[in-house]
PDB file of N, CA and C in Angstrom:
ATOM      1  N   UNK A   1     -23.098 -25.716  36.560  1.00  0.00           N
ATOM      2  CA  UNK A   1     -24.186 -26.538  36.055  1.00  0.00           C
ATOM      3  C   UNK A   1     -23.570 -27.648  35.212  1.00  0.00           C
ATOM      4  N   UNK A   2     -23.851 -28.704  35.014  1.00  0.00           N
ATOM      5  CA  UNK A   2     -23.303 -30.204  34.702  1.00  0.00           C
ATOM      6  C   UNK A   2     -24.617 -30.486  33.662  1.00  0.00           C
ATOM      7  N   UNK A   3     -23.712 -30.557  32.187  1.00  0.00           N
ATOM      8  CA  UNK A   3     -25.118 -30.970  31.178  1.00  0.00           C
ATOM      9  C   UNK A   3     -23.981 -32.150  30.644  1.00  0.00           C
ATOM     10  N   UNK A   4     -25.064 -33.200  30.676  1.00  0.00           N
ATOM     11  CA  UNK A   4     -24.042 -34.378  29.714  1.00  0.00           C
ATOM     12  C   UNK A   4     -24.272 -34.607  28.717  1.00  0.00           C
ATOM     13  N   UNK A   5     -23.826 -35.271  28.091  1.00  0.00           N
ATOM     14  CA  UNK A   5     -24.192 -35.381  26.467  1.00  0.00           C
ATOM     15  C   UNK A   5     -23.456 -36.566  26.551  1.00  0.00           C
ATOM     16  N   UNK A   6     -23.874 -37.339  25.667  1.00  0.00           N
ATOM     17  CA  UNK A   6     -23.352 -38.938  25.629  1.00  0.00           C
ATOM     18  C   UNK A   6     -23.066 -39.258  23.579  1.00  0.00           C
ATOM     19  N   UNK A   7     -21.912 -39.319  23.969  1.00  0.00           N
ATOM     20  CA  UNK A   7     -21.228 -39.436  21.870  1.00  0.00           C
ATOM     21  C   UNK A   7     -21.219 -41.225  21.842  1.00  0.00           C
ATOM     22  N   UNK A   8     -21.164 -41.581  20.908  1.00  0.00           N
ATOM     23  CA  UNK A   8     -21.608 -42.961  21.078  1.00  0.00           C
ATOM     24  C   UNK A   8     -20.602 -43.257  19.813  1.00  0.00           C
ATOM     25  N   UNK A   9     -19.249 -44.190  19.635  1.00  0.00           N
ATOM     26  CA  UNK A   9     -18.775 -44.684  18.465  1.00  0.00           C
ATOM     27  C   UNK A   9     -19.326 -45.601  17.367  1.00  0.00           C
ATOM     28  N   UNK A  10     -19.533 -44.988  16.029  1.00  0.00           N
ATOM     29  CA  UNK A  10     -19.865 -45.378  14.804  1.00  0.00           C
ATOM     30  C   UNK A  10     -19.342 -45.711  13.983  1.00  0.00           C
ATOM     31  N   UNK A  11     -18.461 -47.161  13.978  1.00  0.00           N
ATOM     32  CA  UNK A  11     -17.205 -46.893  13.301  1.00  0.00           C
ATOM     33  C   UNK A  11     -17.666 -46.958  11.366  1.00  0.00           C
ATOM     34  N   UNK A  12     -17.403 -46.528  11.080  1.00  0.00           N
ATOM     35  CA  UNK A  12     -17.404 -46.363   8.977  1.00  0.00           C
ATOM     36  C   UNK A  12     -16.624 -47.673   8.534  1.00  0.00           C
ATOM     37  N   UNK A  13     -17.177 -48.146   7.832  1.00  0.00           N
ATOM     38  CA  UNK A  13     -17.041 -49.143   6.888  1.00  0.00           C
ATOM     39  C   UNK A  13     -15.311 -48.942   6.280  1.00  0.00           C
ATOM     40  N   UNK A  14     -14.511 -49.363   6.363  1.00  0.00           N
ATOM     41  CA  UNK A  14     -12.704 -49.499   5.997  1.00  0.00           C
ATOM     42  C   UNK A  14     -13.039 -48.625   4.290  1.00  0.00           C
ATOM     43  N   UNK A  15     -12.274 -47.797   4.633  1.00  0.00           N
ATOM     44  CA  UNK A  15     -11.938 -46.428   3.004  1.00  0.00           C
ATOM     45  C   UNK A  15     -12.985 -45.544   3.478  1.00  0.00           C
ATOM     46  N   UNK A  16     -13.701 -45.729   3.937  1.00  0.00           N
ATOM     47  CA  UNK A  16     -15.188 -44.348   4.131  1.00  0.00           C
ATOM     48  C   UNK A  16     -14.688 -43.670   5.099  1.00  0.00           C
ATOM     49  N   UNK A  17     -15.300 -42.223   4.942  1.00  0.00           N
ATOM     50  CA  UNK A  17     -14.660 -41.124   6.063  1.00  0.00           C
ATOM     51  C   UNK A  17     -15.881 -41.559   7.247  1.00  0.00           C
ATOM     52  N   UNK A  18     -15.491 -40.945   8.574  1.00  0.00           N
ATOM     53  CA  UNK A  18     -16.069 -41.300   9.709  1.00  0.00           C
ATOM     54  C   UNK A  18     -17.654 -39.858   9.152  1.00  0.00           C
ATOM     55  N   UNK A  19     -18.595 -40.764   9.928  1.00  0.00           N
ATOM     56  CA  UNK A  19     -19.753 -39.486   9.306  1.00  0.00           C
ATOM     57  C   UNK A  19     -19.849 -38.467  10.559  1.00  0.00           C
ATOM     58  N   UNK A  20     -20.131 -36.887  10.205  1.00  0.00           N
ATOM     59  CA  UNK A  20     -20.162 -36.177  11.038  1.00  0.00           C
ATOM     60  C   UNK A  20     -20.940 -36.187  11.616  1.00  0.00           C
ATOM     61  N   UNK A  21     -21.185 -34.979  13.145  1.00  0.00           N
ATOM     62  CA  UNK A  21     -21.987 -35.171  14.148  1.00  0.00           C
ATOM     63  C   UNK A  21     -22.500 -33.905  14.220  1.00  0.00           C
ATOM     64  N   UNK A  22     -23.555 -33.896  14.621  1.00  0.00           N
ATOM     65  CA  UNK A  22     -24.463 -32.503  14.775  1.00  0.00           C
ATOM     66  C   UNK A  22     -25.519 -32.639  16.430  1.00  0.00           C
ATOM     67  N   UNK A  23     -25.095 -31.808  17.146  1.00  0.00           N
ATOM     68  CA  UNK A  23     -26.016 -32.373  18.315  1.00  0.00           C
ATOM     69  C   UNK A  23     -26.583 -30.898  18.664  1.00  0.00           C
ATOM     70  N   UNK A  24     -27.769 -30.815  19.371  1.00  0.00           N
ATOM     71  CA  UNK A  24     -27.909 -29.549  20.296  1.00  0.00           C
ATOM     72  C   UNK A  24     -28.811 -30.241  20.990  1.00  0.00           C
ATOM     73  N   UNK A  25     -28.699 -28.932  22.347  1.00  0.00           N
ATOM     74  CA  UNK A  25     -28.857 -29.810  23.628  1.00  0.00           C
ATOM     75  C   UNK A  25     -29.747 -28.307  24.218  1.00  0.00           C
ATOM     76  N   UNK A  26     -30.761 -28.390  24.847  1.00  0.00           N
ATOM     77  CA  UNK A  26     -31.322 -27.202  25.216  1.00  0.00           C
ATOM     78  C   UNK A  26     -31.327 -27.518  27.024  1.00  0.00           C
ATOM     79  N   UNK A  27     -31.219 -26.643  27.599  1.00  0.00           N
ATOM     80  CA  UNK A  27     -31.734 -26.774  29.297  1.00  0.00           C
ATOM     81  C   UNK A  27     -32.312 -25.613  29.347  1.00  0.00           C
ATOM     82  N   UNK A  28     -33.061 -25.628  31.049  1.00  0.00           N
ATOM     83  CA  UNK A  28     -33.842 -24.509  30.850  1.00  0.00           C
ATOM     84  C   UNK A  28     -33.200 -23.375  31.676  1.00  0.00           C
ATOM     85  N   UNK A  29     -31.812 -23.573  32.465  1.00  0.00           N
ATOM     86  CA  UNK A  29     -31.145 -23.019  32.521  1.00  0.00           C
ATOM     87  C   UNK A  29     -31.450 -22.861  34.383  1.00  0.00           C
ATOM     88  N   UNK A  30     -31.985 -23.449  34.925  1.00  0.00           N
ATOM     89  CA  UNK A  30     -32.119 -23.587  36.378  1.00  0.00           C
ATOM     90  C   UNK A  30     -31.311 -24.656  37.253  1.00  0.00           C
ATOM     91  N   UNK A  31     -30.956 -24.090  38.317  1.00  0.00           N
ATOM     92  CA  UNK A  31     -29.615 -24.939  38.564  1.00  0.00           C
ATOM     93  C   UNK A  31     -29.374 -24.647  40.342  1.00  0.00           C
ATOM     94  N   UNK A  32     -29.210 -25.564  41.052  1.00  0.00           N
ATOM     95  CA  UNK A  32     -28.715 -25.463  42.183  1.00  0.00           C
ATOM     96  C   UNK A  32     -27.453 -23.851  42.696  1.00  0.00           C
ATOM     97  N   UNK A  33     -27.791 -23.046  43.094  1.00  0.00           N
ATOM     98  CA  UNK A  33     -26.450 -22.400  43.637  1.00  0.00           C
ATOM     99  C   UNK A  33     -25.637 -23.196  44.338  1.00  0.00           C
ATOM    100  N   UNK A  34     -24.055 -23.316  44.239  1.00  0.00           N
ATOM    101  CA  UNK A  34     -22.782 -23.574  44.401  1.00  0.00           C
ATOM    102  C   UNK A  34     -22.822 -22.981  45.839  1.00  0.00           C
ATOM    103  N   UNK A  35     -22.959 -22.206  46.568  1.00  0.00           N
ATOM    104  CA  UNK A  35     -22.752 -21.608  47.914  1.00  0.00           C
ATOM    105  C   UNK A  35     -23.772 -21.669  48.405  1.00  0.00           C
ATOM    106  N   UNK A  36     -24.861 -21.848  48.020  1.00  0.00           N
ATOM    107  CA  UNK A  36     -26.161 -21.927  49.129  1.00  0.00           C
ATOM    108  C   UNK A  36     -27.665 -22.965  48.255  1.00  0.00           C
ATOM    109  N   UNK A  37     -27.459 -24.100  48.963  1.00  0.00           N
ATOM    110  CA  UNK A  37     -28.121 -25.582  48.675  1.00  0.00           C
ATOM    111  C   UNK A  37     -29.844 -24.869  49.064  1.00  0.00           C
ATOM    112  N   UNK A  38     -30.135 -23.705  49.495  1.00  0.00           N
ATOM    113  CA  UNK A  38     -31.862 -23.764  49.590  1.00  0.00           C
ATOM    114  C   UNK A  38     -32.281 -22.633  48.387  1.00  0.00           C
ATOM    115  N   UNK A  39     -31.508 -22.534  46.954  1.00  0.00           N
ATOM    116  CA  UNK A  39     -32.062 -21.799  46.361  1.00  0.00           C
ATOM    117  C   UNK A  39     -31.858 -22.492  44.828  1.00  0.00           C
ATOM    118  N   UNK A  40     -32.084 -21.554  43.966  1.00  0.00           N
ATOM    119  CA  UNK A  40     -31.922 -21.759  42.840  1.00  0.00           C
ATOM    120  C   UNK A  40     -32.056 -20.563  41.564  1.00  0.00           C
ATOM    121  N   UNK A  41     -30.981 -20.680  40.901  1.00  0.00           N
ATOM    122  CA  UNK A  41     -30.780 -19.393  39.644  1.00  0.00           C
ATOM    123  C   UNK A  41     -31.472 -19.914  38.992  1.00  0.00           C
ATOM    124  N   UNK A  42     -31.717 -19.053  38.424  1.00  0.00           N
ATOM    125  CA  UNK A  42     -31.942 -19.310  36.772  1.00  0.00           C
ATOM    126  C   UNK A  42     -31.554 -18.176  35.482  1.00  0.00           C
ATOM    127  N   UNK A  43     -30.907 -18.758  35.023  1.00  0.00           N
ATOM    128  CA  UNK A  43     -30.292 -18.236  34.199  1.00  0.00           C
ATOM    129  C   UNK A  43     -30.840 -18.162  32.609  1.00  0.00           C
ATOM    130  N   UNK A  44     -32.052 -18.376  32.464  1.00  0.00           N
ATOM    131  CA  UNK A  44     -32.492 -18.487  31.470  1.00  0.00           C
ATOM    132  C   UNK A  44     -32.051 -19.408  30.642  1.00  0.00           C
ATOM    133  N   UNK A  45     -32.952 -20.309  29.299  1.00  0.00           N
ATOM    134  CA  UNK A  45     -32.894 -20.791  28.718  1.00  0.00           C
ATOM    135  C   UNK A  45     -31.285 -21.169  28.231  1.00  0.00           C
ATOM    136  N   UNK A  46     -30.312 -22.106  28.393  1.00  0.00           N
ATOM    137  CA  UNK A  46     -29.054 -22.143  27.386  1.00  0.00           C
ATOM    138  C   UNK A  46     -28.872 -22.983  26.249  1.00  0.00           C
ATOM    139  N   UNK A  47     -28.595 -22.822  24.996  1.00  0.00           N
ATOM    140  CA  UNK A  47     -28.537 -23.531  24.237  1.00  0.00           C
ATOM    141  C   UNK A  47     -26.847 -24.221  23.961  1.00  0.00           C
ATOM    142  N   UNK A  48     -26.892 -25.590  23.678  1.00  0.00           N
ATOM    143  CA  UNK A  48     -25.803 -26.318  23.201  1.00  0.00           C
ATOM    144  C   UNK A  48     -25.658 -26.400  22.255  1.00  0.00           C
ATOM    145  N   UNK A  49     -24.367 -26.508  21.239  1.00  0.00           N
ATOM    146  CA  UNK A  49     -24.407 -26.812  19.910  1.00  0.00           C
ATOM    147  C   UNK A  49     -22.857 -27.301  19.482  1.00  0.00           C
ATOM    148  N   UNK A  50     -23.198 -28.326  19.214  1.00  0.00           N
ATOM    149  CA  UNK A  50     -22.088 -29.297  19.392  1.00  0.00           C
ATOM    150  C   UNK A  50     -21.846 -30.126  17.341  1.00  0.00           C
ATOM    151  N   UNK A  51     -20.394 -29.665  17.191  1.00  0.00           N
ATOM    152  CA  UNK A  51     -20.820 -30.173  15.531  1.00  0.00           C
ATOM    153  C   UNK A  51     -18.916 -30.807  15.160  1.00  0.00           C
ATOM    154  N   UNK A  52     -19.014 -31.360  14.199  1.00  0.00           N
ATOM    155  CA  UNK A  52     -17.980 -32.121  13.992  1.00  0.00           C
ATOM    156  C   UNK A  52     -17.859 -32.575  12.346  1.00  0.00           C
ATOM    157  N   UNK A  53     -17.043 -31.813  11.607  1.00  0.00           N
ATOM    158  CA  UNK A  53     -17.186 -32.580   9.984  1.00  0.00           C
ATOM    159  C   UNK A  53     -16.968 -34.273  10.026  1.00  0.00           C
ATOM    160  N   UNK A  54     -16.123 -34.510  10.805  1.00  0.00           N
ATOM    161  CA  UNK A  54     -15.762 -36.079  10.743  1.00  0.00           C
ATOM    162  C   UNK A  54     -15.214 -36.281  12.554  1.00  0.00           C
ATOM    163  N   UNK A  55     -16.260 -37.364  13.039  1.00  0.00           N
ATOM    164  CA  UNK A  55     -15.901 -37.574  14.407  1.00  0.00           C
ATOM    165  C   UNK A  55     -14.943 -38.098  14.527  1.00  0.00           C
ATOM    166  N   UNK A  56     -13.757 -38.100  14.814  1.00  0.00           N
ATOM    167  CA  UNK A  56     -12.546 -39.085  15.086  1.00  0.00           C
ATOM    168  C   UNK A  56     -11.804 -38.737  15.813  1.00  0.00           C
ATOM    169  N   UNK A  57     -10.683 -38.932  16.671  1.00  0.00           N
ATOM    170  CA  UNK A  57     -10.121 -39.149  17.946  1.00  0.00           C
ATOM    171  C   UNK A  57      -9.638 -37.854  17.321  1.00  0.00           C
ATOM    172  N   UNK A  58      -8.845 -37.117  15.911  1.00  0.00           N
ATOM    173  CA  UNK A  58      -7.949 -35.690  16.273  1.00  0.00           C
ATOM    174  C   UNK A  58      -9.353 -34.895  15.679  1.00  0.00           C
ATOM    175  N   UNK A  59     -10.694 -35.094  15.172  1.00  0.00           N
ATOM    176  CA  UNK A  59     -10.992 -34.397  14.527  1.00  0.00           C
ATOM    177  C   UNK A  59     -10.953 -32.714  14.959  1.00  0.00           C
ATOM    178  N   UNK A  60     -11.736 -31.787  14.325  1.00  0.00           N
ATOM    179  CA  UNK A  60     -11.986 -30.864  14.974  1.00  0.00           C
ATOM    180  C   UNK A  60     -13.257 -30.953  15.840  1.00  0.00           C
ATOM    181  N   UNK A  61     -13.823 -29.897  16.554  1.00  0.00           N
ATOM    182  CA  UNK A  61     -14.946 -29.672  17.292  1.00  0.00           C
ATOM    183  C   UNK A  61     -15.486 -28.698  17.658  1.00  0.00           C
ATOM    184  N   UNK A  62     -16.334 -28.652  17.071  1.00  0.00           N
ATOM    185  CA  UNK A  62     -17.265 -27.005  17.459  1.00  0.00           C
ATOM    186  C   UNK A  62     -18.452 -26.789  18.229  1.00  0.00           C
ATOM    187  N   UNK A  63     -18.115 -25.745  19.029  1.00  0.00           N
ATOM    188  CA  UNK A  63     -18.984 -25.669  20.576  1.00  0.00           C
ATOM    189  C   UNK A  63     -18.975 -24.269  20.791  1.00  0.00           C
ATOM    190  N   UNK A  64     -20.756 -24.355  20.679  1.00  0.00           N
ATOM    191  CA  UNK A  64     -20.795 -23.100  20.854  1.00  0.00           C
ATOM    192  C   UNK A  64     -22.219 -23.051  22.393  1.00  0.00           C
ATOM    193  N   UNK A  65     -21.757 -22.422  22.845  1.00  0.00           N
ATOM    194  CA  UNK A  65     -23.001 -21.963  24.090  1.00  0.00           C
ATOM    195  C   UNK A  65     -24.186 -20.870  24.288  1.00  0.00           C
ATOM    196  N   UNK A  66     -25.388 -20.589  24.343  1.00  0.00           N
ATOM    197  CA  UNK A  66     -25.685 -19.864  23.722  1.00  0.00           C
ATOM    198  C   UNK A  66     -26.812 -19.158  25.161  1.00  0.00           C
ATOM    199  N   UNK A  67     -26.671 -18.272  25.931  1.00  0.00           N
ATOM    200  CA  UNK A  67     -27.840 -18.016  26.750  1.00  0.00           C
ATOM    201  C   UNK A  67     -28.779 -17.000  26.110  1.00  0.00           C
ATOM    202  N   UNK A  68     -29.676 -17.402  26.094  1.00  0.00           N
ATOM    203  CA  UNK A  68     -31.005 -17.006  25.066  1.00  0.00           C
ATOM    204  C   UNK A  68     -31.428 -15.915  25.587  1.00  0.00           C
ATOM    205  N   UNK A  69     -31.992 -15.419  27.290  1.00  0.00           N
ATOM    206  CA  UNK A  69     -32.325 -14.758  27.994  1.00  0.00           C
ATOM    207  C   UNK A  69     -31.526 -14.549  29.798  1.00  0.00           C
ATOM    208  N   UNK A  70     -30.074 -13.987  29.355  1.00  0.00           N
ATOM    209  CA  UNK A  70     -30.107 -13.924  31.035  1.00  0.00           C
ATOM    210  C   UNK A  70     -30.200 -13.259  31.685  1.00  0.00           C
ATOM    211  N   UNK A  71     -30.043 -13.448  32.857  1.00  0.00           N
ATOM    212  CA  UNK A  71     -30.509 -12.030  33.948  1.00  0.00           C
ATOM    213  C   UNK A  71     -29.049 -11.147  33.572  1.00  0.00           C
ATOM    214  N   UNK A  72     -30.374  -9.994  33.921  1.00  0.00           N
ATOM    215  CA  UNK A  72     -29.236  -8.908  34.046  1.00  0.00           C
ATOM    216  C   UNK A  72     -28.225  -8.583  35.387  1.00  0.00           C
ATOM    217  N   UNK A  73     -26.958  -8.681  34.675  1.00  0.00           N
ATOM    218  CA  UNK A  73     -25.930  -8.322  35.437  1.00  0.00           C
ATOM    219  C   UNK A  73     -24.997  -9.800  35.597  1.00  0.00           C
ATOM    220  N   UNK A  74     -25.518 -10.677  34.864  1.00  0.00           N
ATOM    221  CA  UNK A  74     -24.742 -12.155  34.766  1.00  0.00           C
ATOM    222  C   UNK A  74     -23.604 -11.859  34.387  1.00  0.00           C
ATOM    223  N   UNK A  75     -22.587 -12.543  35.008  1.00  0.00           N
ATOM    224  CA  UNK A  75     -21.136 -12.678  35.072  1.00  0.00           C
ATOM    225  C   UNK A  75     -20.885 -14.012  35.001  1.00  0.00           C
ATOM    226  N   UNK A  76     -20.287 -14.628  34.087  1.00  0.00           N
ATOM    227  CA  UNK A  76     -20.061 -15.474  34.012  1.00  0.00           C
ATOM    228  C   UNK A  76     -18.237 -15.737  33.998  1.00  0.00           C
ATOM    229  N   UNK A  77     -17.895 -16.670  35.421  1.00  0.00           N
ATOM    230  CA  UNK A  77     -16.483 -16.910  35.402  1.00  0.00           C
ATOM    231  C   UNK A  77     -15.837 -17.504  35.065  1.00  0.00           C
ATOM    232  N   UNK A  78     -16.316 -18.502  34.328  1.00  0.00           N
ATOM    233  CA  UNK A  78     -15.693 -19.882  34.054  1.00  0.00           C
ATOM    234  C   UNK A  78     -16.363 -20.949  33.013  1.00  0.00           C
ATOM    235  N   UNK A  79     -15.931 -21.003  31.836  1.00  0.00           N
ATOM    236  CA  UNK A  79     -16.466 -22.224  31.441  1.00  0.00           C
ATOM    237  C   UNK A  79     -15.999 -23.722  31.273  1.00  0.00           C
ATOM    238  N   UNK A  80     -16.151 -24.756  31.619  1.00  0.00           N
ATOM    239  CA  UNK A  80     -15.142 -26.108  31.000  1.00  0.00           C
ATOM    240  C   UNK A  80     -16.430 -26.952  30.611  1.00  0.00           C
ATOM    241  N   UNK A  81     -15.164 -27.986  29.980  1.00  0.00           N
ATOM    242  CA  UNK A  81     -15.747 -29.298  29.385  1.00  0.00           C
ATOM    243  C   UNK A  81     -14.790 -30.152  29.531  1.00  0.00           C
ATOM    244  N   UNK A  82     -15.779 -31.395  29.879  1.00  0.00           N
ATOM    245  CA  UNK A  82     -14.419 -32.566  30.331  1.00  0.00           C
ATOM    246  C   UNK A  82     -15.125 -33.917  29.446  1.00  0.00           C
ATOM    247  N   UNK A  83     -14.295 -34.757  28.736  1.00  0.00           N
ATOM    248  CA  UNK A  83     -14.701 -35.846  28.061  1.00  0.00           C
ATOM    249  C   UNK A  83     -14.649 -37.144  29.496  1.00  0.00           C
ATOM    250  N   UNK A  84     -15.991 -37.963  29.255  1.00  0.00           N
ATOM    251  CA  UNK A  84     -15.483 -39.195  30.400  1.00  0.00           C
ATOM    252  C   UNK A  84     -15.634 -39.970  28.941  1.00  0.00           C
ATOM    253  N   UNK A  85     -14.683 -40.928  29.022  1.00  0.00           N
ATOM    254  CA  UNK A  85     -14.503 -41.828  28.108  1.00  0.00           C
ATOM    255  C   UNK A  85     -14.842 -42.932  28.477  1.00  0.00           C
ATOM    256  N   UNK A  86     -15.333 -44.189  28.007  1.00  0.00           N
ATOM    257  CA  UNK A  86     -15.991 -45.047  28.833  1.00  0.00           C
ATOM    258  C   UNK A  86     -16.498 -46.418  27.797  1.00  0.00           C
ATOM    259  N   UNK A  87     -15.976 -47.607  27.540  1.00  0.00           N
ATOM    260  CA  UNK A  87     -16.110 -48.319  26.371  1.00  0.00           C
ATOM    261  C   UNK A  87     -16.364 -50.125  27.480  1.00  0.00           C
ATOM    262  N   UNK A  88     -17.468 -51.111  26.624  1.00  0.00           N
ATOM    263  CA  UNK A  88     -16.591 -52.330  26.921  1.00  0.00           C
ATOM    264  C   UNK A  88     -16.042 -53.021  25.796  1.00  0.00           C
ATOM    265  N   UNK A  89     -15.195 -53.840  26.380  1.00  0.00           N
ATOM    266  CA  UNK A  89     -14.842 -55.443  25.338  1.00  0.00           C
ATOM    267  C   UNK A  89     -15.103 -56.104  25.771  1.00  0.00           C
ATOM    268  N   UNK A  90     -16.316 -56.891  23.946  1.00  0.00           N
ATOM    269  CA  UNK A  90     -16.938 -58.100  24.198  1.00  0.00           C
ATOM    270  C   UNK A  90     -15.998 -59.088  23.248  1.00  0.00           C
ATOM    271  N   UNK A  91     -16.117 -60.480  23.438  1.00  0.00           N
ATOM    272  CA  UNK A  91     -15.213 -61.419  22.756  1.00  0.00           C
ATOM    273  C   UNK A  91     -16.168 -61.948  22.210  1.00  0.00           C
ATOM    274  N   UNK A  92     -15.331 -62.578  20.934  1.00  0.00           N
ATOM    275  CA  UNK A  92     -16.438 -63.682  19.876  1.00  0.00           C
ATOM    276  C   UNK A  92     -16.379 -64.829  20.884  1.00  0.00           C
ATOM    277  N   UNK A  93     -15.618 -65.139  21.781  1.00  0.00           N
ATOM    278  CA  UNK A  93     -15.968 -66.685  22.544  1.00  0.00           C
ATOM    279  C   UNK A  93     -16.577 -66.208  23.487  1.00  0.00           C
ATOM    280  N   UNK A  94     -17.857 -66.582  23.575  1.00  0.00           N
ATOM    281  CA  UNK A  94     -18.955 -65.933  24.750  1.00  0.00           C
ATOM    282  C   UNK A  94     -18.284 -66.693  25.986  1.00  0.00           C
ATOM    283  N   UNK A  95     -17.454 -67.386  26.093  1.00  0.00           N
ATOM    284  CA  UNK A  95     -17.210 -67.834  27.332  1.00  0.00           C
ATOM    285  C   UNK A  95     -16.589 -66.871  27.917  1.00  0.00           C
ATOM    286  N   UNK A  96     -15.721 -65.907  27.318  1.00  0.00           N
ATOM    287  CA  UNK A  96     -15.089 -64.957  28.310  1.00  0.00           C
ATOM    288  C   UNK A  96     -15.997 -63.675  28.456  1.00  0.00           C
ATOM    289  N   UNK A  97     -16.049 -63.602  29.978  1.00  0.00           N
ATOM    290  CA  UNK A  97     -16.730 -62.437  30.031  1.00  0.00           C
ATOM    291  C   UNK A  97     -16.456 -60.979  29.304  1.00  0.00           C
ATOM    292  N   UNK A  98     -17.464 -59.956  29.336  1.00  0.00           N
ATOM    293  CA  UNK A  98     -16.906 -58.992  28.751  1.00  0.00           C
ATOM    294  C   UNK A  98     -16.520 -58.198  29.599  1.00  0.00           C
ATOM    295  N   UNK A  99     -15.336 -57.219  29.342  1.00  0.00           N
ATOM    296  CA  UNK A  99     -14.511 -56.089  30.503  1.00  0.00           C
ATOM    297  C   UNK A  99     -15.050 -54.471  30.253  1.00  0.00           C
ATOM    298  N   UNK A 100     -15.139 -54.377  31.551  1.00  0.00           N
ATOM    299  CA  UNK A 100     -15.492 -52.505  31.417  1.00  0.00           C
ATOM    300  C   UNK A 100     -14.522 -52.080  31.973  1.00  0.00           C
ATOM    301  N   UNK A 101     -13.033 -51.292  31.600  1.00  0.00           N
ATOM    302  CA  UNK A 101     -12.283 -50.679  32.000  1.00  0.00           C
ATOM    303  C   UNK A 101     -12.900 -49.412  32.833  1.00  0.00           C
ATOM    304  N   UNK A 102     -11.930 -49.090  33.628  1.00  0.00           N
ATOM    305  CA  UNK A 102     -12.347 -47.748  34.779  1.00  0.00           C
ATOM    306  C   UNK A 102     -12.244 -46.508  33.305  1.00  0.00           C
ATOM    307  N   UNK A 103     -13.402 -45.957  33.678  1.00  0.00           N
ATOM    308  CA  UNK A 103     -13.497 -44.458  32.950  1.00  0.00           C
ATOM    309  C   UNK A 103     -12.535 -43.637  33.045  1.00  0.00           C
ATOM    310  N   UNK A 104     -12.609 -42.779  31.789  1.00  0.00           N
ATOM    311  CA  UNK A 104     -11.182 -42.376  32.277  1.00  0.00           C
ATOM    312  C   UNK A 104     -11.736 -40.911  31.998  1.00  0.00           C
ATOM    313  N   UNK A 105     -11.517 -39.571  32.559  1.00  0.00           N
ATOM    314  CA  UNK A 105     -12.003 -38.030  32.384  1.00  0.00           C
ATOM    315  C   UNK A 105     -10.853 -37.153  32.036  1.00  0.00           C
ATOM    316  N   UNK A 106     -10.753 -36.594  31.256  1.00  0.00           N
ATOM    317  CA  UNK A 106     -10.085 -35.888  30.650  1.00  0.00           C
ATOM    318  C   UNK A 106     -10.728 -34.458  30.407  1.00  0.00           C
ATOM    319  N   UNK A 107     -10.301 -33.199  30.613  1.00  0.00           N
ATOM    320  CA  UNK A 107     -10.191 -32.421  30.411  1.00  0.00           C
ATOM    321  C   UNK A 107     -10.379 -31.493  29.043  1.00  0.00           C
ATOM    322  N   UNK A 108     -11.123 -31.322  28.115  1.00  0.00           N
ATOM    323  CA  UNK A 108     -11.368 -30.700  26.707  1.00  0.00           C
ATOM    324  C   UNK A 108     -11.046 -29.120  26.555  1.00  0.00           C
ATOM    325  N   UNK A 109     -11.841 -28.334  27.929  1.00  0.00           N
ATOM    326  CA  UNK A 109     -11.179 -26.867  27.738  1.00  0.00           C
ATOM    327  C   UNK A 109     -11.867 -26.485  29.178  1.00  0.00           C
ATOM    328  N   UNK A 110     -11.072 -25.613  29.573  1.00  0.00           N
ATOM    329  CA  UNK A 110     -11.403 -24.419  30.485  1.00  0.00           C
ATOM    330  C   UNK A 110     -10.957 -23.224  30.595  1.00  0.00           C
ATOM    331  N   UNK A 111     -12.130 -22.366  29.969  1.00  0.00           N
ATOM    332  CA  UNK A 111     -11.892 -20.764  29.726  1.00  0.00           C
ATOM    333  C   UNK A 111     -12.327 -20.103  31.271  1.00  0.00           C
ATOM    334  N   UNK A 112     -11.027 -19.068  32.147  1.00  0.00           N
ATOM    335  CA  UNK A 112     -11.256 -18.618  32.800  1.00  0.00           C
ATOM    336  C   UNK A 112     -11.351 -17.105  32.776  1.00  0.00           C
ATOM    337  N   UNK A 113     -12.039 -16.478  33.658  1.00  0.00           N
ATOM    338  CA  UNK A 113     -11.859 -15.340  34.036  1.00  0.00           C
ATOM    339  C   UNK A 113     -10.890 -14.290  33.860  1.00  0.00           C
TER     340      UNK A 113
END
């Protein structure tokens, strides 16, 4: 299942710490099966919870996942998270256009089985 979440840069005023982030993200936990396209799980309600004392490129990051109600006998094999990074540059001389570099995806964690 593919949940996105979109972090958006805030940069802090020069001497101020970057301000932290607090997000949660709810789905209802229904989702295409991976091996067979005419059905659908559901896995009950999952909760996101996504937190950060100070957002910045080494900060820390805390992630927690939370299934509220799942079926019984859920096995779960695999979890990841992947950052797409994704910015433009605009110029003070409006004559030059502004550039969107190719996204770039990176990898954050994958806990296996």
């Amino acid at each position: 299942m593919v949940q996105p979440l979109w972090l958006i840069a805030n940069p802090s005023p020069e001497g101020e710490l970057p301000s932290g982030l607090e997000i949660d993200v709810r789905n209802n936990g229904r989702l295409r099966a991976l091996d067979n396209q005419d059905s659908d799980i559901n896995l009950g309600p999952i909760s996101l919870h996504v937190s950060s004392p100070h957002l910045t490129v080494a900060s820390l990051l805390f992630l927690s996942i939370t299934f509220e109600r799942p079926p019984e006998g859920l096995k779960i094999m695999s979890v990841s998270a992947h950052i797409l990074q994704s910015f433009d540059i605009s110029f003070t001389d409006k004559t030059i256009q502004p550039v969107k570099p190719t996204p770039q995806k990176k990898l954050l964690f994958w806990v296996d089985s």
